[in-house]
N, C-alpha and C. Protein backbone atom coordinates (compact mmCIF):
# COMPACT_ATOMS: atom_id res chain seq x y z
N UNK A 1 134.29 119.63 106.06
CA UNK A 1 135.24 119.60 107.15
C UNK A 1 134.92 120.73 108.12
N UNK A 2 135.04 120.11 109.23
CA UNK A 2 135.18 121.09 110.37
C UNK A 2 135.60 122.15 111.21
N UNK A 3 136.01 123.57 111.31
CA UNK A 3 136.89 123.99 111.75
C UNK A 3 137.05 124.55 113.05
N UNK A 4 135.64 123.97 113.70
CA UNK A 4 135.77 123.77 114.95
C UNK A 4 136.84 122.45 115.51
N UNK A 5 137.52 123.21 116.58
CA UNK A 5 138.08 122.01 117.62
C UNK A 5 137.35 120.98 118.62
N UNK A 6 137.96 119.93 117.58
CA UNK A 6 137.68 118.71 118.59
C UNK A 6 137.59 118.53 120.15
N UNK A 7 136.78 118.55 120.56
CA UNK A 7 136.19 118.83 122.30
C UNK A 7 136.25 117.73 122.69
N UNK A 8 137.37 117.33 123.57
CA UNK A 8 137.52 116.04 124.69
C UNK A 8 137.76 116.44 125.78
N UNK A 9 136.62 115.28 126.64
CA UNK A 9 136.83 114.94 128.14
C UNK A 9 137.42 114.07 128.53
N UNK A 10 138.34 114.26 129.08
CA UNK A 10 138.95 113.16 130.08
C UNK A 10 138.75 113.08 131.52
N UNK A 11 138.35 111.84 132.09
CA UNK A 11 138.36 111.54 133.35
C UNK A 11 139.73 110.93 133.78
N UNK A 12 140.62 111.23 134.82
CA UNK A 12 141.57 110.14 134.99
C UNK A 12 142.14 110.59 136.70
N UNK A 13 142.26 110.12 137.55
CA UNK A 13 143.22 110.13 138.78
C UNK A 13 144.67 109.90 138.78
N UNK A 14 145.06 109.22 137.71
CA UNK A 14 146.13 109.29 137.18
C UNK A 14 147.38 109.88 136.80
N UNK A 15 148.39 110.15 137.57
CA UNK A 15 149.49 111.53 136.96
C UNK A 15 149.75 111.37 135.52
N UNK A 16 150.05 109.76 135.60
CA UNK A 16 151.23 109.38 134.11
C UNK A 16 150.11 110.08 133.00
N UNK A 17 148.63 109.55 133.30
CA UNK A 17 147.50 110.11 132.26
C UNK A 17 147.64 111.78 132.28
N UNK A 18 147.57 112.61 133.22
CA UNK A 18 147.95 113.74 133.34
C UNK A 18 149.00 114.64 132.77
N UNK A 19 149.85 113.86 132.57
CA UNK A 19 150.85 113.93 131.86
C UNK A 19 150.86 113.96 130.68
N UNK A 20 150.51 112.66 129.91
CA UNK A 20 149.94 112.47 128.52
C UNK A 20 148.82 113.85 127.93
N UNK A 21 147.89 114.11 129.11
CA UNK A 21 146.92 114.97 128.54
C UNK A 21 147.74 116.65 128.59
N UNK A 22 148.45 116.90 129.05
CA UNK A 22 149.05 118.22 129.01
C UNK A 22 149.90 118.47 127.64
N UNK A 23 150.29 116.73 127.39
CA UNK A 23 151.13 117.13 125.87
C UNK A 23 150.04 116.96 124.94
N UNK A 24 148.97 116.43 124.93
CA UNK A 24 148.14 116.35 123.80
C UNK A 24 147.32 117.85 123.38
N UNK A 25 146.98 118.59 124.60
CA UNK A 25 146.92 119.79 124.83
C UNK A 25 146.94 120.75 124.04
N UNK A 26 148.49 120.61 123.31
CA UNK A 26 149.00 121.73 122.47
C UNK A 26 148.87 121.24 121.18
N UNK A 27 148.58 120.44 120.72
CA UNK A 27 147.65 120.22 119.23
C UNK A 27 146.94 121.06 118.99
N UNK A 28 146.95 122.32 117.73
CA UNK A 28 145.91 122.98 117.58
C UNK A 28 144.77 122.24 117.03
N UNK A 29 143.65 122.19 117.06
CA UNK A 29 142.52 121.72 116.32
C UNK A 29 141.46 120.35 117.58
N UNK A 30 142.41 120.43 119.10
CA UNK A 30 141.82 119.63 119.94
C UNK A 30 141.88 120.28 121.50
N UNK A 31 140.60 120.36 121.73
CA UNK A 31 140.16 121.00 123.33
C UNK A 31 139.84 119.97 124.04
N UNK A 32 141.14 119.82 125.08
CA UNK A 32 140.85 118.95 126.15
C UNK A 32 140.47 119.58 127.41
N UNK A 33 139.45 119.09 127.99
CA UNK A 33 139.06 119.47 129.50
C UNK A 33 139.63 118.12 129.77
N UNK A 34 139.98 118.61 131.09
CA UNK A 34 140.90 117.21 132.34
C UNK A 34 140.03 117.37 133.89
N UNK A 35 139.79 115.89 134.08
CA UNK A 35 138.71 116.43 135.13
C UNK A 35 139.18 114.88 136.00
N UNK A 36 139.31 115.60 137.03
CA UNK A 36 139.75 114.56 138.39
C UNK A 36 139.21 114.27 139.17
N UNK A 37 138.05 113.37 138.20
CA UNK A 37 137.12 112.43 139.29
C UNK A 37 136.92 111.41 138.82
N UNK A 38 136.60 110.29 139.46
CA UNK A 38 136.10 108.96 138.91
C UNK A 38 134.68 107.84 139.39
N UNK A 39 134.39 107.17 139.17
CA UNK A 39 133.16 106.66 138.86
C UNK A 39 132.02 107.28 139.26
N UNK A 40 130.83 107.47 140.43
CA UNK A 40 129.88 108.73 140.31
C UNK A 40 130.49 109.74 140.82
N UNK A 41 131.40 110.42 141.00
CA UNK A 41 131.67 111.30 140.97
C UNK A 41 132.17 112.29 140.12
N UNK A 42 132.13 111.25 138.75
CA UNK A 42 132.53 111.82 137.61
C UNK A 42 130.93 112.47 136.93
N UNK A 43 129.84 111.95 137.33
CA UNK A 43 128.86 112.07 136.56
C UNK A 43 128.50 113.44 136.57
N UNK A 44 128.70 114.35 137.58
CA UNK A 44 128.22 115.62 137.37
C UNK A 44 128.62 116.39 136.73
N UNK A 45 130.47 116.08 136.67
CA UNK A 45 131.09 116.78 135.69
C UNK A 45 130.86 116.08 134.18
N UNK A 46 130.47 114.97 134.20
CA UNK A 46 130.03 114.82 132.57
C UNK A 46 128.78 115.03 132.45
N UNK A 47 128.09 115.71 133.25
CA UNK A 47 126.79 116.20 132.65
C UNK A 47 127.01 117.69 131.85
N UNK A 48 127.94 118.28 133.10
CA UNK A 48 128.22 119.62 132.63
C UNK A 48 128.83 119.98 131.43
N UNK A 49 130.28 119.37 130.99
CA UNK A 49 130.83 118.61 130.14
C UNK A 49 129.97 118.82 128.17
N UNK A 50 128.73 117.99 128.90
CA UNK A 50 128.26 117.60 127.80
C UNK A 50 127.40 118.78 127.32
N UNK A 51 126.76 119.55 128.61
CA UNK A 51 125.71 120.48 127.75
C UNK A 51 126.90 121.63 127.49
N UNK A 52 128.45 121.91 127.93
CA UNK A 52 129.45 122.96 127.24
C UNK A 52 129.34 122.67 125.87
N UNK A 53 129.00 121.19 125.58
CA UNK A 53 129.08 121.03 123.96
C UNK A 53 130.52 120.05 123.76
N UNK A 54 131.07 119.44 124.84
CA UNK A 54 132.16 118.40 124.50
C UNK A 54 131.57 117.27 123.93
N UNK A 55 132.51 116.80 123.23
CA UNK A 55 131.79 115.81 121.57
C UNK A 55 132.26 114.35 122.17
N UNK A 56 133.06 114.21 123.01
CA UNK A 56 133.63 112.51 123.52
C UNK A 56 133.92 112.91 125.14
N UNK A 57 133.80 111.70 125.53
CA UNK A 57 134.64 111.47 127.01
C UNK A 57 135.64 110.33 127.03
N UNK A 58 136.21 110.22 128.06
CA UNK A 58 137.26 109.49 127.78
C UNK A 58 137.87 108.64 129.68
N UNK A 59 137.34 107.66 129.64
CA UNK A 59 137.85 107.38 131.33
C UNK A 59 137.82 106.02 131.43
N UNK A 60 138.25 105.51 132.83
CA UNK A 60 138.61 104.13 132.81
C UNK A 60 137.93 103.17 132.85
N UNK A 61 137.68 102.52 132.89
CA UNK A 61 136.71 101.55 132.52
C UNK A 61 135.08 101.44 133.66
N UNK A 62 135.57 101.78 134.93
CA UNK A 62 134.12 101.69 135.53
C UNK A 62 133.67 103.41 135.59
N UNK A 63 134.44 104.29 135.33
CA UNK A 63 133.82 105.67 135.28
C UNK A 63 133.11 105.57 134.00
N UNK A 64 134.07 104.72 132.80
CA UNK A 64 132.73 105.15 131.44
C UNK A 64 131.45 104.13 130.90
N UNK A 65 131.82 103.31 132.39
CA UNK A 65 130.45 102.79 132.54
C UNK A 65 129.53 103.54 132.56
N UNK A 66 129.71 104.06 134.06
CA UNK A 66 128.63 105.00 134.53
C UNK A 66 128.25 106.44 134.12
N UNK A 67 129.43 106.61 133.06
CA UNK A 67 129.13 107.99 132.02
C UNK A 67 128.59 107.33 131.41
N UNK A 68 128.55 106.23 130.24
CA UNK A 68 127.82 106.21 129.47
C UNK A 68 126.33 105.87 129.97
N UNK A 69 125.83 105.48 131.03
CA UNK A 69 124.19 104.97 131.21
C UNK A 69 123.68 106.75 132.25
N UNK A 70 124.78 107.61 131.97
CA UNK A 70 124.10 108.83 132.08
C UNK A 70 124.18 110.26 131.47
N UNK A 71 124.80 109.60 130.09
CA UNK A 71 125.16 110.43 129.02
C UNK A 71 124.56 110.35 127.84
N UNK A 72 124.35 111.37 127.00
CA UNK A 72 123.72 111.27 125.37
C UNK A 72 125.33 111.52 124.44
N UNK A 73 126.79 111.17 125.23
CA UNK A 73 127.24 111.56 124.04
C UNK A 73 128.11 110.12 123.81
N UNK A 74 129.21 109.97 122.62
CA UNK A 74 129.51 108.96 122.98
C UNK A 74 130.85 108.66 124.32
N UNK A 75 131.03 107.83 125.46
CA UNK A 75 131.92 107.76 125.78
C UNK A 75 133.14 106.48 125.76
N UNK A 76 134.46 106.92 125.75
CA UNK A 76 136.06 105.89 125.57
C UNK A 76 136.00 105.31 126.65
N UNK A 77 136.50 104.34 126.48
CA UNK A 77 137.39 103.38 128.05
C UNK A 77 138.78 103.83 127.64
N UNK A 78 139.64 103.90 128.32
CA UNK A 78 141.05 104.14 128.04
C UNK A 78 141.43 103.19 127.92
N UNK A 79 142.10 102.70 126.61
CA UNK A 79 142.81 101.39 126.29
C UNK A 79 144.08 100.80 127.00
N UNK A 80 144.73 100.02 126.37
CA UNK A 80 145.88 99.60 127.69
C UNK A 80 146.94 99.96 126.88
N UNK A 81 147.22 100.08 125.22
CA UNK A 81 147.83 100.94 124.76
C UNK A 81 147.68 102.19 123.80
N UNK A 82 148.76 102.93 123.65
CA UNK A 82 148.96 104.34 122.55
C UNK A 82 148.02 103.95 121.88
N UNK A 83 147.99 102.95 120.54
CA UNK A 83 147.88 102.85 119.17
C UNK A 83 146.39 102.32 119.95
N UNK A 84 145.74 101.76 121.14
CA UNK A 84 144.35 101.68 121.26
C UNK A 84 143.69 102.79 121.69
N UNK A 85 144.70 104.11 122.15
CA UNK A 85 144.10 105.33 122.72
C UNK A 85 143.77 105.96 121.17
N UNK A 86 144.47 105.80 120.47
CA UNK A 86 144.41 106.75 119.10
C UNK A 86 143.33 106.11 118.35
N UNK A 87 142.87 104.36 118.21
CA UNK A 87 141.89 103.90 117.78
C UNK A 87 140.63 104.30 118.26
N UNK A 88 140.43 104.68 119.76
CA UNK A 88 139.31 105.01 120.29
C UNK A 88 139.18 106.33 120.46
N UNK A 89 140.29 107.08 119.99
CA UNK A 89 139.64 108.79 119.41
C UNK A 89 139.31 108.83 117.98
N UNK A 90 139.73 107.78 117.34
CA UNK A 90 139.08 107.95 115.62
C UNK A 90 137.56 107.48 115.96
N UNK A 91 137.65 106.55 116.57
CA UNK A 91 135.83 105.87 116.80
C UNK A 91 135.30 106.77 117.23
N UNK A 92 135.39 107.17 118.02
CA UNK A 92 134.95 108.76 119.29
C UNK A 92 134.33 110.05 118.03
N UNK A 93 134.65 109.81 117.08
CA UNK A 93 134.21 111.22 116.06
C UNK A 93 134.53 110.64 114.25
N UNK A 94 133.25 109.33 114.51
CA UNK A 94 133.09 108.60 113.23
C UNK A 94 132.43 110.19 112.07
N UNK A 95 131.71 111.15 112.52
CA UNK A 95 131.21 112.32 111.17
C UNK A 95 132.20 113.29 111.38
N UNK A 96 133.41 113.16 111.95
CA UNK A 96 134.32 114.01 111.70
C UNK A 96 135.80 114.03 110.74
N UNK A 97 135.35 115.05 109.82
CA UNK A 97 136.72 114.76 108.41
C UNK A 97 137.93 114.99 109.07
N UNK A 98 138.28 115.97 110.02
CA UNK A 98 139.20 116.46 110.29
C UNK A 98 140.68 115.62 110.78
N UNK A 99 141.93 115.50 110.09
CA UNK A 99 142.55 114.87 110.80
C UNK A 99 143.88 115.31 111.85
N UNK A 100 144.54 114.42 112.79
CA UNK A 100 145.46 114.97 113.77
C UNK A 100 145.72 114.46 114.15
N UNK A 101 146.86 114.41 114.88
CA UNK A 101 147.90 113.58 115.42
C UNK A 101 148.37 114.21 116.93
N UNK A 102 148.57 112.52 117.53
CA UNK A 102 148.90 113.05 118.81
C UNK A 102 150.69 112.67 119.19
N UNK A 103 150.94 112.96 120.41
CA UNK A 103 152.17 112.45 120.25
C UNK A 103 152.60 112.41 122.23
N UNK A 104 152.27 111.58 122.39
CA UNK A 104 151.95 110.33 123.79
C UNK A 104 153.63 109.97 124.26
């Protein structure tokens, strides 16, 4: 097990998402960066992102297009619900023991 914190990126323009990510925030054991850009304009910040050493990204469906065909890590689409956001952070860190809970 790990006792490093879980390192997530999020992409979103979104308040309500903004919102969500400020309460997930205070989970000890998870480092969210929040980054307010979307489709190539997201790419520079997920380059940067990735060589800080963040382990997932996380954005809407045409930003993690274009993160993933210019990324080595894995990246989320944001689901349409909770219980699919929480499925696609367990997928997001398949060699990680560590567990946690969010609360959305």
């Amino acid at each position: 097990m790990s006792d490093k914190p879980i390192r997530i990126g999020v992409f979103f323009l979104s308040e309500s998402i903004k919102s969500c990510i400020e309460n997930i925030k205070e989970f000890e054991g998870i480092t969210i960066t929040s980054v307010d850009k979307c489709l190539e304009d997201a790419i520079p910040a997920g380059k940067l992102l990735e060589k800080k050493g963040v382990e997932v990204l996380i954005g809407r469906r045409g930003t993690a297009i274009m993160l993933r065909q210019n990324l080595n890590i894995p990246v989320l689409s944001f689901p349409n619900s909770t219980m699919g956001l929480l499925t696609s952070i367990k997928k997001g860190f398949p060699k990680r023991k560590k567990d946690f809970g969010l609360c959305l």
